[in-house]
Protein backbone atom coordinates (compact mmCIF):
# COMPACT_ATOMS: atom_id res chain seq x y z
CA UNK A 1 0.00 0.00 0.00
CA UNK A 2 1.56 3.54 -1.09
CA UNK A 3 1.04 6.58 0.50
CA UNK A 4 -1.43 7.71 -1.77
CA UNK A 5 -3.85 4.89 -0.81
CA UNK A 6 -3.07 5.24 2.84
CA UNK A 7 -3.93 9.18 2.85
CA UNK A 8 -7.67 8.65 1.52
CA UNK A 9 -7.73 6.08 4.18
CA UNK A 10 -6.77 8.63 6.61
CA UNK A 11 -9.29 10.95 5.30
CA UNK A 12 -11.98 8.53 5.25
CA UNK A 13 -11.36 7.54 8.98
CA UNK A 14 -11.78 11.13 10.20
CA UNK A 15 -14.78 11.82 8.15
CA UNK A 16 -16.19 8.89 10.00
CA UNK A 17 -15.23 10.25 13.67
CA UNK A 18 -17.12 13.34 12.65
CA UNK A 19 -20.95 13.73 14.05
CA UNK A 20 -23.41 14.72 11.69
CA UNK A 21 -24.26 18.34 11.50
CA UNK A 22 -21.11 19.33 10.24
CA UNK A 23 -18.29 21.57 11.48
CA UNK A 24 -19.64 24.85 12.27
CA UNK A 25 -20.37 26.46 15.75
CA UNK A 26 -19.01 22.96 17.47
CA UNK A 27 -15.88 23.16 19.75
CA UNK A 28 -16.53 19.91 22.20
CA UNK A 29 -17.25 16.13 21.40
CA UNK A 30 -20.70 15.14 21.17
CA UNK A 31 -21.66 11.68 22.90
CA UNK A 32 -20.33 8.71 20.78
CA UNK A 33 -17.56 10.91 19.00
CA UNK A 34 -14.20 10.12 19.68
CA UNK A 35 -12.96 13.88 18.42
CA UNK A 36 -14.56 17.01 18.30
CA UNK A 37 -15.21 18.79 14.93
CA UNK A 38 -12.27 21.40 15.43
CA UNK A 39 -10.18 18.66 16.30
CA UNK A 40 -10.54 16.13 13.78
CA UNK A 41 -10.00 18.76 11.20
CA UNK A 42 -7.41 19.86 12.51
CA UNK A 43 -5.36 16.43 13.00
CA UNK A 44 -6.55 15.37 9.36
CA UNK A 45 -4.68 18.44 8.02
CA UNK A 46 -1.78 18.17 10.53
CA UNK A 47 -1.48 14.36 9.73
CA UNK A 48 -1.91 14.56 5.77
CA UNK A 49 0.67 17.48 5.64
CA UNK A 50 3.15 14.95 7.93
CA UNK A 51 2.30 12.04 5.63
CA UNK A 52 3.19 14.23 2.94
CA UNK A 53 6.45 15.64 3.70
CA UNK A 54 7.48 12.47 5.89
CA UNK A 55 11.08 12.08 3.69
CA UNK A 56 11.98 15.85 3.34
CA UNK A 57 11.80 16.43 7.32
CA UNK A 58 13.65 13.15 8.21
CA UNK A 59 16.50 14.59 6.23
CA UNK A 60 16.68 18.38 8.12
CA UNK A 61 16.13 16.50 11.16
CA UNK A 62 18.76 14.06 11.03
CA UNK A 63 21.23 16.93 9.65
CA UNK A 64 20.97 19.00 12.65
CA UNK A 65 21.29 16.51 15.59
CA UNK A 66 23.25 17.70 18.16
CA UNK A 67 24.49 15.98 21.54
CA UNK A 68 22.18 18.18 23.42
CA UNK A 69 19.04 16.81 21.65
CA UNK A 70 20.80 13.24 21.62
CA UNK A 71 20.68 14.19 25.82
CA UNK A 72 16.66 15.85 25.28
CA UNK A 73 16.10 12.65 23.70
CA UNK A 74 16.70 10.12 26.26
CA UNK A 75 14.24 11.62 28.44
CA UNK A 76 11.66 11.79 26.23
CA UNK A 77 12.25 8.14 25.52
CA UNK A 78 11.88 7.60 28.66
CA UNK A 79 8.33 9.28 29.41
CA UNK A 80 7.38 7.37 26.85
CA UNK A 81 9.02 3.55 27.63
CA UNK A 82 6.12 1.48 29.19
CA UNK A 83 9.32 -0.42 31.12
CA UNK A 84 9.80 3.15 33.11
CA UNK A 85 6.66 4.69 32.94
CA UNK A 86 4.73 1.79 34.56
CA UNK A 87 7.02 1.05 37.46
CA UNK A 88 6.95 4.85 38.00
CA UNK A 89 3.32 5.02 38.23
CA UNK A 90 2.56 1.44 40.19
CA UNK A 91 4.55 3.65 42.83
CA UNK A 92 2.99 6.62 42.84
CA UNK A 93 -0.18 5.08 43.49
CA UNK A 94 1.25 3.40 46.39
CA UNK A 95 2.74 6.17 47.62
CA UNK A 96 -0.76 7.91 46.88
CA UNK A 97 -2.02 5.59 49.32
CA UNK A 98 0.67 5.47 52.14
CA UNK A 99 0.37 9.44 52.63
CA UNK A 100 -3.22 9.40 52.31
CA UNK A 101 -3.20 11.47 48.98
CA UNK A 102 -6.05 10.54 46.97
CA UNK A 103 -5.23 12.40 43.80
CA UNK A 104 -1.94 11.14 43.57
CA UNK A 105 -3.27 7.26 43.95
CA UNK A 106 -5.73 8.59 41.28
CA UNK A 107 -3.69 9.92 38.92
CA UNK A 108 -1.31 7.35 39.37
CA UNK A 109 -3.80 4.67 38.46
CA UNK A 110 -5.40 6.39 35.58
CA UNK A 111 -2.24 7.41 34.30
CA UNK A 112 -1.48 3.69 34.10
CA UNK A 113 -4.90 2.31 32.89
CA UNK A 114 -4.43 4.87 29.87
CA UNK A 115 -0.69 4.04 29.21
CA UNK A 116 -1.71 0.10 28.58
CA UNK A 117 -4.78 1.23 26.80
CA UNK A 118 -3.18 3.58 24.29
CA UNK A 119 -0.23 1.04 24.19
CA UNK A 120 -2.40 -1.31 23.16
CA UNK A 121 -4.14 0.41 20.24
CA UNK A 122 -0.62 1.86 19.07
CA UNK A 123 0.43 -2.18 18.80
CA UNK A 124 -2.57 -3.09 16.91
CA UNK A 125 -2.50 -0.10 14.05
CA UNK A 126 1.26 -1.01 13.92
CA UNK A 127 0.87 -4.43 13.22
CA UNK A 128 -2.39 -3.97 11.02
CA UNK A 129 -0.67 -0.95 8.85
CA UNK A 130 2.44 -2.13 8.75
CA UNK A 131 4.64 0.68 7.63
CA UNK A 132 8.15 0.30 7.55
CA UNK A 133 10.71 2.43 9.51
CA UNK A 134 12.99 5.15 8.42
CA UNK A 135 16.29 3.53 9.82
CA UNK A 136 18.58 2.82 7.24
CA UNK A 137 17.06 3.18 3.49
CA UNK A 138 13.57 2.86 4.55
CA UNK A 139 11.15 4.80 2.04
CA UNK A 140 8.04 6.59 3.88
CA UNK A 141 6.04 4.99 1.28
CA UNK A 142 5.97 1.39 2.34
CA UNK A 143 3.13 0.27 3.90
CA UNK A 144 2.68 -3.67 4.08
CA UNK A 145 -0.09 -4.53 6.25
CA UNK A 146 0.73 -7.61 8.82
CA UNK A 147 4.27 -8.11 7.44
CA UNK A 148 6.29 -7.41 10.59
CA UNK A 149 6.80 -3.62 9.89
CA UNK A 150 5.62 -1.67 12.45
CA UNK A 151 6.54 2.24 12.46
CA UNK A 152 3.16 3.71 11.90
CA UNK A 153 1.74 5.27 14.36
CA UNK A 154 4.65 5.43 17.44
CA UNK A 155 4.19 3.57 20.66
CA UNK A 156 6.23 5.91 22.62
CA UNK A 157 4.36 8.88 21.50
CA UNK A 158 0.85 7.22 22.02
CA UNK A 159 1.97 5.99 25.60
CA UNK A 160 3.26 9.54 26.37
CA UNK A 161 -0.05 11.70 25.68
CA UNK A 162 -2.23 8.92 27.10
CA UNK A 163 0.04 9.24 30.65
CA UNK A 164 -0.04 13.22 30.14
CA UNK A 165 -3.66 13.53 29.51
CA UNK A 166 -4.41 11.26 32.47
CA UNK A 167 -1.99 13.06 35.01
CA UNK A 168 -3.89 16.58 33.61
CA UNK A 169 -7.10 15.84 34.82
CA UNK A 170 -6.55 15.68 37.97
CA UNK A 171 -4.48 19.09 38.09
CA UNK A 172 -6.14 22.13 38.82
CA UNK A 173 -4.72 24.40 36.01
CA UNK A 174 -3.54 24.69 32.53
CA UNK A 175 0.38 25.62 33.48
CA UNK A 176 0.57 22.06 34.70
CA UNK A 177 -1.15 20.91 31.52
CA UNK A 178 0.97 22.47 28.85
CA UNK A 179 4.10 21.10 30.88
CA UNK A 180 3.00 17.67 30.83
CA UNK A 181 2.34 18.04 27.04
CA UNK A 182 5.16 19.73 26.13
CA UNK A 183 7.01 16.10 27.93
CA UNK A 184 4.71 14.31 25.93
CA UNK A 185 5.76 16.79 22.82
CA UNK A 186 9.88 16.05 24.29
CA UNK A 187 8.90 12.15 23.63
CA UNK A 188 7.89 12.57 19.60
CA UNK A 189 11.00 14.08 19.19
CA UNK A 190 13.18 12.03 20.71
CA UNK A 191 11.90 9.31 18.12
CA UNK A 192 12.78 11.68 15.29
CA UNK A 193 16.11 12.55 16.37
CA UNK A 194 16.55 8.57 17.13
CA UNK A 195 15.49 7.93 13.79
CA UNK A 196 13.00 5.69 15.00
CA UNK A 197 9.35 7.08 13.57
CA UNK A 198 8.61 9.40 10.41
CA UNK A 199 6.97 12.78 11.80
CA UNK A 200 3.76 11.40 10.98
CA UNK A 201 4.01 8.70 12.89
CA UNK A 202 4.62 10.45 16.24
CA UNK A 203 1.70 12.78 15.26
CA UNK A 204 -0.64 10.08 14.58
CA UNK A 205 1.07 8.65 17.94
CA UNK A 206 -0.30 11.27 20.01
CA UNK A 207 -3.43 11.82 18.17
CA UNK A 208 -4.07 7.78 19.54
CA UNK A 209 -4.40 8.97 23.37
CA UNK A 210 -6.81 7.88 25.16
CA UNK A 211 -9.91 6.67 23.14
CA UNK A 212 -12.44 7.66 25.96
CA UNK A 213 -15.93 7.16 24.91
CA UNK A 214 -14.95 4.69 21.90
CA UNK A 215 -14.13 2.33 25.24
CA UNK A 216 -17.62 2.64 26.62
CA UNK A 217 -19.16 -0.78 24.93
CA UNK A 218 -15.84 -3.23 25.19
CA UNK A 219 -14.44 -1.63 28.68
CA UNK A 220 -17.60 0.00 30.48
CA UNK A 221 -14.97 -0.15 33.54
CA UNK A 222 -12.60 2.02 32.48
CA UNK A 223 -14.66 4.08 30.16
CA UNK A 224 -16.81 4.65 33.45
CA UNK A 225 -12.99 6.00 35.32
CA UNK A 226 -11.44 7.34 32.21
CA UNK A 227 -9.28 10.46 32.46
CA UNK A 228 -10.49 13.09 31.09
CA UNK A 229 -13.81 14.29 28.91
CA UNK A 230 -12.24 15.84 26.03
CA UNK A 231 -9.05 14.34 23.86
CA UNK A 232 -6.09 15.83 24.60
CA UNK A 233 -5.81 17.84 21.06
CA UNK A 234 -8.54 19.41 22.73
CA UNK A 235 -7.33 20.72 25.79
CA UNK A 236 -4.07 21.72 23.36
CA UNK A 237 -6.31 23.79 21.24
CA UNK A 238 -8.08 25.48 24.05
CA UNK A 239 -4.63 26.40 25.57
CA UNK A 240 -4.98 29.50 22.63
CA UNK A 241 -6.64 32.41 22.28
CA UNK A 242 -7.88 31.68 19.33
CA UNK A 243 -9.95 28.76 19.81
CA UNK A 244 -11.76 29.84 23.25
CA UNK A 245 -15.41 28.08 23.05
CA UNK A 246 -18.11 30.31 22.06
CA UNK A 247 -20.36 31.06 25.43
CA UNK A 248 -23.40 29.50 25.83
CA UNK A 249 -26.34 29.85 28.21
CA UNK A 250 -26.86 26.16 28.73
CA UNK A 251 -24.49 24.79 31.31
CA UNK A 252 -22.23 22.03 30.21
CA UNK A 253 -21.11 19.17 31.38
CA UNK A 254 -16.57 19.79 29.74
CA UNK A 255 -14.33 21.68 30.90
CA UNK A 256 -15.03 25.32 31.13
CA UNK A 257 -11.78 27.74 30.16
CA UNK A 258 -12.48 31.36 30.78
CA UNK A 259 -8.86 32.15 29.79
CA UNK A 260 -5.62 30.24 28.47
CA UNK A 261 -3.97 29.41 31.62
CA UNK A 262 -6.74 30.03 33.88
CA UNK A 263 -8.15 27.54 36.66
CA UNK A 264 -10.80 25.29 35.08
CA UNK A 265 -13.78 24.05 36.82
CA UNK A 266 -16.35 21.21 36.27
CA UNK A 267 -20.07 21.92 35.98
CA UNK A 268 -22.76 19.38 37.18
């Protein structure tokens, strides 16, 4: 499969996420989409543009490694290793629980639950998509479906977002959440500079996150304690200026963000 073929596939995939009424005055998921209108288009462009320039950008990248992103880059790989990230969290829930700090046990847990979830999808697109990776002479335009290659979309990157997102929703302001995201961010380019993934890859890696409601008929369990409402392209775009929801008079049940950084509150 060439990338041609793979790109309408792409496109097709988030036409289907979208709800029906189409993209205009709708900033949040509805119930039973996995992304909101803003955010699917958004992704679809970002990811199409990657796809597209995948070879070009491996090249600049790979000509302007230094040893300080070589250094940049094993921490990212880290935040993004299930081998670290799991022990890390196993004992921040038990510390959670030994100093009687329920948010930390809760993060802690839900930062895990996402990590193996998001892990877990990451594997299966891998496998299914089969793209093959840049090391070496690898062309961005291989894709062989079940035949071992698996580059597209990056584990690392999907396991990194998933843990961020969780570990954001139980923080009480957006400072905290841009730092965990730009960690996540710090993983996806650690795989570039490694020469591990193509761009699109890690974008499509963090785009993976957690599924949320698309877990509510397999995994009513975790769907029921799933961090977060919103995916966590979301929360990025409501970070700006520029993409502030529209007030409404009708309370709502997401995340309410008077300003960029400022405190966010649940409604009932």
């Amino acid at each position: 499969m060439r990338a041609r073929g793979f790109l309408l596939s792409v496109l097709v995939a988030l036409a289907a996420l979208l709800p029906q009424g189409g993209l205009a005055g709708q900033s949040a998921p509805r119930p039973g989409s996995l992304l909101s209108e803003r955010t699917a288009g958004v992704a679809g462009l970002i990811l199409v543009v990657s796809l597209l320039g995948d070879q070009g950008l491996r090249g600049e990248i790979l000509e302007h490694r230094t040893d300080a992103t070589g250094a940049a880059a094993r921490v990212g790989n880290a935040f993004g290793d299930p081998r670290y990230v799991l022990p890390a969290l196993g004992a921040g829930f038990l510390a959670g629980r030994l100093a009687g700090s329920p948010r930390l046990s809760r993060a802690a847990l839900h930062a895990g639950e996402a990590a193996i979830v998001a892990g877990g999808i990451a594997t299966a697109l891998k496998l299914a998509l089969g793209r093959r990776r840049p090391s070496g002479d690898g062309d961005a335009d291989e894709f062989r479906p079940f035949s071992g290659w698996n580059s597209f979309p990056s584990g690392h990157t999907a396991v990194a977002f998933a843990v961020a997102t969780a570990i954001a929703d139980e923080t009480p302001d957006m400072w905290s959440d841009a730092a965990l995201y730009g960690i996540a961010g710090l993983t996806g380019v650690a795989r570039l500079n490694d020469d591990r993934h193509w761009i699109s890859d890690v974008f499509a890696g963090a785009l993976v996150g957690p599924p949320q409601r698309a877990m509510v008929g397999a995994l009513p369990r975790l769907a029921h304690r799933w961090p977060g409402r919103h995916h966590c392209f979301d929360r990025i775009l409501r970070m700006l200026p520029l993409s502030q929801p529209a007030s409404s008079s009708a309370p709502s049940r997401a995340y309410l963000v008077h300003h960029p950084f400022s405190r966010r509150r649940r409604t009932k």
